[in-house]
Protein backbone atom coordinates (compact mmCIF):
# COMPACT_ATOMS: atom_id res chain seq x y z
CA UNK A 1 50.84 -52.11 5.51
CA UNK A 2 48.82 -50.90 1.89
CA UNK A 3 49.85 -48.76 -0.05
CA UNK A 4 48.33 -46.92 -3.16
CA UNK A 5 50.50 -45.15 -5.36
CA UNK A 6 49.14 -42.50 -7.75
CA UNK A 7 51.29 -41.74 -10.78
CA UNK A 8 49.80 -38.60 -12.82
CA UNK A 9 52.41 -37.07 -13.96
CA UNK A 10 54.21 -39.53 -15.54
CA UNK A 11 57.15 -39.98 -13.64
CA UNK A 12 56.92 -43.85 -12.17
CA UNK A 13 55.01 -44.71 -16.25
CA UNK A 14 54.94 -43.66 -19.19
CA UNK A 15 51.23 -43.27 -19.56
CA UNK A 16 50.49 -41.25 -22.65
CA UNK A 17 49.42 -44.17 -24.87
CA UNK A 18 46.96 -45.05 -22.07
CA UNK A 19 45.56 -41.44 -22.30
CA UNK A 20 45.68 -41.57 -26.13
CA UNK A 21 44.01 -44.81 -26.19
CA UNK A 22 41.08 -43.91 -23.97
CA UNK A 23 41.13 -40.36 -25.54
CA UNK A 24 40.54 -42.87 -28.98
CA UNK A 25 37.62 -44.46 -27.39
CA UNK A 26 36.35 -41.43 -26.61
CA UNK A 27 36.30 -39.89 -29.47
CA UNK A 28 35.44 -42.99 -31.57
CA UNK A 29 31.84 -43.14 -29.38
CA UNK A 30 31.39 -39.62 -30.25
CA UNK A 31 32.30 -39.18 -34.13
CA UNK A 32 34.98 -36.82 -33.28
CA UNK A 33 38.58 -37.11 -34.71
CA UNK A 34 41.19 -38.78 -32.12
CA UNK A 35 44.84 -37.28 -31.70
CA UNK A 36 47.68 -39.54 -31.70
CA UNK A 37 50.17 -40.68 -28.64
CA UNK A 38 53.15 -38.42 -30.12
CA UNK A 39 50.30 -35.53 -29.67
CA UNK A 40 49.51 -36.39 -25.98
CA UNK A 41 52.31 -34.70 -24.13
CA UNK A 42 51.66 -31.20 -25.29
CA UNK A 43 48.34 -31.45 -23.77
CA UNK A 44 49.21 -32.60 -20.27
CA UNK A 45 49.50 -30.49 -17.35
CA UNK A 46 46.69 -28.45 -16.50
CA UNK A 47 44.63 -31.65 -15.45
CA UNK A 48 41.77 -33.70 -17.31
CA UNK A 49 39.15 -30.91 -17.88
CA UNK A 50 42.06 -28.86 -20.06
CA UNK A 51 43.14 -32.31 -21.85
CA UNK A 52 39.65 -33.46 -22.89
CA UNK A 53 39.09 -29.81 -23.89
CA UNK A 54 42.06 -29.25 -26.03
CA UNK A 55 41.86 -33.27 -27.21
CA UNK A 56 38.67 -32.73 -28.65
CA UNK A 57 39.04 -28.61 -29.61
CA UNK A 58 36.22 -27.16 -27.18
C-alpha cells in the first residue's frame, strides 16, 4: 500500500521556516522586503492566496 500524507496545517511539522524561507526567495526575486519565521504564524490560515497577500502587503 502508498500512502501520501499532506501536512498543511502544521500539526505532523513545524513548517513555518519552510514558508518563511520560500516567502524570502520570493521576495528577494522581486525587490520586496521578506518577513521573518517568528512573523509566519499570524499569517496562516486562510490558505496561500491570503499569506502571499498579507506577506507581501497587497
Amino acid at each position: 500500500m502508498q500512502l501520501i500524507i499532506f501536512d498543511l496545517d502544521g500539526t505532523l511539522i513545524d513548517s513555518k521556516y519552510d514558508l518563511a524561507n520560500a516567502l524570502k526567495i520570493t521576495a528577494l526575486s522581486l525587490n520586496y522586503p521578506y518577513i521573518s519565521a517568528n512573523e509566519i504564524p499570524a499569517l496562516l490560515g486562510d490558505g496561500a492566496g491570503i499569506l502571499v497577500a498579507k506577506a507581501f502587503g497587497l
